[in-house]
Protein backbone atom coordinates (compact mmCIF):
# COMPACT_ATOMS: atom_id res chain seq x y z
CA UNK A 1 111.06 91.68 81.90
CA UNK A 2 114.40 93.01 81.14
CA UNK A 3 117.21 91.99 79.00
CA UNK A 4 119.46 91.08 82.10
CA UNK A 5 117.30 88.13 82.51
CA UNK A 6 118.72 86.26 80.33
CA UNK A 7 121.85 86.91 81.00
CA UNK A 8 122.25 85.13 84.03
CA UNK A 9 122.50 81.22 84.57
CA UNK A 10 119.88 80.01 86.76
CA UNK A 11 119.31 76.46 88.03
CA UNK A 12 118.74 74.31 85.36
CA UNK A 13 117.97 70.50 84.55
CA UNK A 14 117.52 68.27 82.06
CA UNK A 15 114.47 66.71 81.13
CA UNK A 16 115.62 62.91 82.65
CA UNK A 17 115.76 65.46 86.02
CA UNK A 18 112.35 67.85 85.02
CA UNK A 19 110.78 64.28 85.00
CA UNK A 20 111.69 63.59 88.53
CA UNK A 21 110.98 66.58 89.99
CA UNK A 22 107.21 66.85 88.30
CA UNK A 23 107.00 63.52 89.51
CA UNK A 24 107.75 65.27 93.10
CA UNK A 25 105.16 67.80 92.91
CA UNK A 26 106.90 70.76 91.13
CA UNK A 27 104.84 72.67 88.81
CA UNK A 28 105.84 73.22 85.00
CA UNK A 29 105.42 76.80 83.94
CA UNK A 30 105.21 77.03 79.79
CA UNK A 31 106.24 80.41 78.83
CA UNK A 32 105.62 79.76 75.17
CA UNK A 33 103.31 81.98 72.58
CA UNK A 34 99.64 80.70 73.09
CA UNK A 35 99.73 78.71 69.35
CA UNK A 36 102.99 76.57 70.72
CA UNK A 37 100.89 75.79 74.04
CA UNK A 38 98.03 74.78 72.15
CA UNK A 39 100.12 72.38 69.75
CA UNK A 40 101.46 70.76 72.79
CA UNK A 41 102.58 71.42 76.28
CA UNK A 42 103.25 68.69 79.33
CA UNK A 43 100.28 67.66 81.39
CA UNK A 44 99.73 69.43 83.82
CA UNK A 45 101.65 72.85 83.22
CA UNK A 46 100.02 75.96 83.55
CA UNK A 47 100.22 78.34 80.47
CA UNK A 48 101.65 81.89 81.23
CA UNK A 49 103.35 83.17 78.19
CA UNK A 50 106.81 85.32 78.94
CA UNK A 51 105.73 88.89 78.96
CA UNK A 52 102.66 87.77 81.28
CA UNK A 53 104.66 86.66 83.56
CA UNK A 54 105.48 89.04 86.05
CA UNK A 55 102.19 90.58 86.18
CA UNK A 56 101.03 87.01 86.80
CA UNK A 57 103.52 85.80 89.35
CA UNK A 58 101.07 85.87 92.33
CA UNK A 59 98.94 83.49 90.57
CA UNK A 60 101.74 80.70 91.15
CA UNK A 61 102.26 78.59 94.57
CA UNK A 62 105.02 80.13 96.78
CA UNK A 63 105.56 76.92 98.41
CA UNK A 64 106.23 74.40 94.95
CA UNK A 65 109.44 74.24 92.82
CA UNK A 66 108.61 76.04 89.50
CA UNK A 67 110.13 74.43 86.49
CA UNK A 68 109.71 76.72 83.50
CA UNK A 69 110.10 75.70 80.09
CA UNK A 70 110.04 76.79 76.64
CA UNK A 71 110.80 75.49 72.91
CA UNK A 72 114.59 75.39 73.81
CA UNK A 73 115.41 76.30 77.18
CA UNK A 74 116.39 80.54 76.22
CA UNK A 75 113.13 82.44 76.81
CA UNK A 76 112.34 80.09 80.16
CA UNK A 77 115.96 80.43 81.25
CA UNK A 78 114.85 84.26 81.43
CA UNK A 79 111.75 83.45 83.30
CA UNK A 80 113.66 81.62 85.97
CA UNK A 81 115.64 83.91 86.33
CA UNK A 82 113.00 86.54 87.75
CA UNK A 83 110.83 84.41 89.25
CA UNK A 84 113.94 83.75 91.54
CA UNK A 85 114.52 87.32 91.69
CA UNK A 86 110.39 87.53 92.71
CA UNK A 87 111.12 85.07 95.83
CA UNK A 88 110.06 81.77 94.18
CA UNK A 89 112.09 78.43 93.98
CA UNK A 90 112.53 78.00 90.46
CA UNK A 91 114.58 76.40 87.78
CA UNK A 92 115.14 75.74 83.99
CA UNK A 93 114.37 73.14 82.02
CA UNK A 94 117.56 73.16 79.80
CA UNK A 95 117.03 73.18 76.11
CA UNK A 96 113.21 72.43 77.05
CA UNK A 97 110.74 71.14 74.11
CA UNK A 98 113.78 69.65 72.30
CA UNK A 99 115.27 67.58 75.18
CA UNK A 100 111.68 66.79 76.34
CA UNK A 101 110.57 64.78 72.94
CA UNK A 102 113.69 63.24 73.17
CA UNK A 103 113.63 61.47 76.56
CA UNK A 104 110.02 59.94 75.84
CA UNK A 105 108.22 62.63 77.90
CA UNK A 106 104.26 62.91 77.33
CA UNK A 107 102.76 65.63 75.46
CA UNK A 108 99.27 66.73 75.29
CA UNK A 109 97.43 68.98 72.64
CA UNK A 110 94.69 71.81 73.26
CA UNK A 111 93.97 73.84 75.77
């Protein structure tokens, strides 16, 4: 992944919105370190940590929104960003783990 990833603005939404659109069938992407997955992640998200991610990319659905997140919305901002650029519909969860807690969404621990 390059630097100009993270540059750009992609979509984003916050967590009140993430909520709704989990809710209608888009899939959370965590592109946190494996340690801040296992500690806790939402249910249902799939676990491919940042540099993974490209090589990975044709392990996710083509025909779901992705919803990446991250502790605070920077390193999945990135990851929306080239999953857009790989031809998926995809979008940010603004300031991610932070803005999660804090609207009452449900965590889970483990793998």
């Amino acid at each position: 992944m390059s630097v100009r990833h993270f540059f750009r603005r992609p979509p984003a939404v916050t967590s009140e919105e993430a909520q709704r659109l989990i809710a209608e069938g888009a899939l959370v992407i965590d592109v946190r370190r494996v340690q801040d997955w296992r500690r806790a992640h939402i249910p249902g998200s799939i676990h491919i940590p940042l540099g993974e991610l490209e090589g990975r990319a044709d392990e996710l659905p083509d025909d779901r929104m992705l919803l990446t997140f991250c502790t605070g919305g920077l390193l999945s901002s990135g990851a929306a960003n080239l999953l857009a650029e790989l031809g998926f519909e995809a979008t940010n969860m603004a300031r991610g783990l932070i803005d999660w807690r804090a609207a009452g969404g449900e965590l889970v621990s483990g793998e």
